[in-house]
Protein backbone atom coordinates (compact mmCIF):
# COMPACT_ATOMS: atom_id res chain seq x y z
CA UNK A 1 0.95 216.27 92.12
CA UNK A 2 0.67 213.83 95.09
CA UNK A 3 -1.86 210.64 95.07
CA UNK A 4 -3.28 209.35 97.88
CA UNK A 5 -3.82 205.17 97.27
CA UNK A 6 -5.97 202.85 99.05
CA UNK A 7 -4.56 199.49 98.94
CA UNK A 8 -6.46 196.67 101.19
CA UNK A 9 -4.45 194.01 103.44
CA UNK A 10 -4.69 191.28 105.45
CA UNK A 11 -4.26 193.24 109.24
CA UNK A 12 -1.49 190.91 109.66
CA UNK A 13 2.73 191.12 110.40
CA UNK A 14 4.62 192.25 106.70
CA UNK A 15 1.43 193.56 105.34
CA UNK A 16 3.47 197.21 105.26
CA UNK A 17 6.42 195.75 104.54
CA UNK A 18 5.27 194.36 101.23
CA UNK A 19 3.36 197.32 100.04
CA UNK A 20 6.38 199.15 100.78
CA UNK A 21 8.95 196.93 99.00
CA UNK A 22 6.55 196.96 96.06
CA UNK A 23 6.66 200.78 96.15
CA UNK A 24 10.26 201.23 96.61
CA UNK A 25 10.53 198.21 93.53
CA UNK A 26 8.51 200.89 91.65
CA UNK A 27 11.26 203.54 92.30
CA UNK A 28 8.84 205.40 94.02
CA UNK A 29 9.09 207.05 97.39
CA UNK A 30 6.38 207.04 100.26
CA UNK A 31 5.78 210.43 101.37
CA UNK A 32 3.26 209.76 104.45
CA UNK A 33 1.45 206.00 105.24
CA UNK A 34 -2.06 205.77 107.91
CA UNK A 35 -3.69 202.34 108.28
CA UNK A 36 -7.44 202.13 108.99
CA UNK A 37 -8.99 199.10 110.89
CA UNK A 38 -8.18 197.16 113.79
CA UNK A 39 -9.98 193.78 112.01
CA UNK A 40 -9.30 191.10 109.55
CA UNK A 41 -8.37 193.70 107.14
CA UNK A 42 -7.41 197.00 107.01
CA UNK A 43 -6.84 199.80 105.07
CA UNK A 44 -3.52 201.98 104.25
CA UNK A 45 -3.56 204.81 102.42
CA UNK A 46 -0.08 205.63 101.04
CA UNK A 47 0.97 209.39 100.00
CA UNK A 48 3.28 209.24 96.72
CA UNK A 49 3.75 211.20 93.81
CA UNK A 50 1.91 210.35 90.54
CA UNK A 51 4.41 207.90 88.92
CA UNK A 52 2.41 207.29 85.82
CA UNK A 53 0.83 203.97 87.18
CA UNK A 54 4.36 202.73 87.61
CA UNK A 55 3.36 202.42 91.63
CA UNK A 56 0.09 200.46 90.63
CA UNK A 57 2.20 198.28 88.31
CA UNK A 58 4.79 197.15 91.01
CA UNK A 59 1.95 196.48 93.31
CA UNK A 60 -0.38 194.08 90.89
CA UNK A 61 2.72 191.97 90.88
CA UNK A 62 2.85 191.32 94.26
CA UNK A 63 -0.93 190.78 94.33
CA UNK A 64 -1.58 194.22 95.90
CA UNK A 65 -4.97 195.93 94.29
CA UNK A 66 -5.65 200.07 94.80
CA UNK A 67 -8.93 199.89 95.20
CA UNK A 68 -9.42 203.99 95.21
CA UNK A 69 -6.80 206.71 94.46
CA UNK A 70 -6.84 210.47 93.70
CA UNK A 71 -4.85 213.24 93.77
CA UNK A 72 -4.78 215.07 97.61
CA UNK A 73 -3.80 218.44 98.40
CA UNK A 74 -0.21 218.63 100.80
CA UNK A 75 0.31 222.15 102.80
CA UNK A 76 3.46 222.48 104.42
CA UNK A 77 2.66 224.26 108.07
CA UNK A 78 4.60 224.92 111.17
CA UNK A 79 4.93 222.74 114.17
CA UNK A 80 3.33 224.49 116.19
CA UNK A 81 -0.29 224.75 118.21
CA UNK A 82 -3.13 225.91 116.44
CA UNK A 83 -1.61 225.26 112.77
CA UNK A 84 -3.45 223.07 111.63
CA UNK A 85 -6.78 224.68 113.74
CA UNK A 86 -5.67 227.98 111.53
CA UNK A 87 -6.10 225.61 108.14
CA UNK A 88 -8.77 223.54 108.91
CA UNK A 89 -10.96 227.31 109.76
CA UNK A 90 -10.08 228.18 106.21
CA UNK A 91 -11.25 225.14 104.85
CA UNK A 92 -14.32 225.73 106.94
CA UNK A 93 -14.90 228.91 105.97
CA UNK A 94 -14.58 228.44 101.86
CA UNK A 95 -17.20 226.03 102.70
CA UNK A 96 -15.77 222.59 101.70
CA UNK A 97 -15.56 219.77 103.29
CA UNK A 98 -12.59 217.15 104.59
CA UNK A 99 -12.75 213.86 104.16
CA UNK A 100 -9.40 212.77 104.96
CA UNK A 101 -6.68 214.55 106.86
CA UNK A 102 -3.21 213.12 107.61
CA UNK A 103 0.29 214.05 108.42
CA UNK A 104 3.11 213.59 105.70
CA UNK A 105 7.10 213.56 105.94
CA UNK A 106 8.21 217.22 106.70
CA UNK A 107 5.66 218.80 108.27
CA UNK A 108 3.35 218.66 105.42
CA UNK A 109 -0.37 218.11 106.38
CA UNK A 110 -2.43 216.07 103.31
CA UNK A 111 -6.27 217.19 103.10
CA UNK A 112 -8.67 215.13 100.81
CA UNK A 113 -12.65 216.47 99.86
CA UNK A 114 -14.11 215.61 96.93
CA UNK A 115 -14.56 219.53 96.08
CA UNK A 116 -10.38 219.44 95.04
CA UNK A 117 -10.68 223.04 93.56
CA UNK A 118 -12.18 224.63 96.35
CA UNK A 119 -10.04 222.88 99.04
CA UNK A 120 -7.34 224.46 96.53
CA UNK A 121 -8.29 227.83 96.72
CA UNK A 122 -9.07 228.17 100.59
CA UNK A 123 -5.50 226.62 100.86
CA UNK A 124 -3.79 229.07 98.51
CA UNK A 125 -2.25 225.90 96.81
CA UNK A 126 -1.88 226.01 92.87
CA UNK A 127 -0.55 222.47 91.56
């Protein structure tokens, strides 16, 4: 099971670098990373694998807050046109909605929606 964290920075230069080093402190490895806001502050949500609030732990030291986290649903899919058109139709059609979409390490795609089960099932994913 993968988590997707939100952790809030200063927009400013090292603000990755630190949540980074705090998550590799953790013994924990980033799977995918987005940032979200061109202002003051932004946004990064980080991809890792539940590590038991170890990740969390590591990050409160260095004065790092999640302010939301929850588990995502990763789908490994070809690089190629129209894969991720083909997923997002079946997500469509099972009638739940995305809230968050990214691209993870690997050629995995990471889809969010507060309905997790039935993202699940129109994915054919079982974790």
């Amino acid at each position: 099971m993968h988590m997707d964290l939100v952790i809030e920075v200063e927009n400013e230069p090292g603000a990755l670098a630190g949540v980074a080093r705090a998550i590799s402190d953790a013994g924990v490895n980033i799977s995918a990373a987005t940032c979200i806001g061109a202002h003051q502050t932004a946004e990064l949500h980080i991809l890792v694998p539940n590590s038991g609030g170890a990740t969390e732990h590591s990050l409160s030291l260095e004065h790092l807050n999640v302010t939301r986290k929850r588990e995502v649903v990763i789908v490994e899919i070809d690089d190629s046109p129209g894969a991720l058109a083909d997923l997002s139709r079946r997500v469509a059609e099972a009638g739940v909605n995305l809230d968050l979409v990214y691209v993870a390490t690997k050629n995995r795609v990471v889809f969010g929606s507060e309905d997790l089960d039935g993202l699940k099932a129109a994915l054919g994913v079982n974790n």
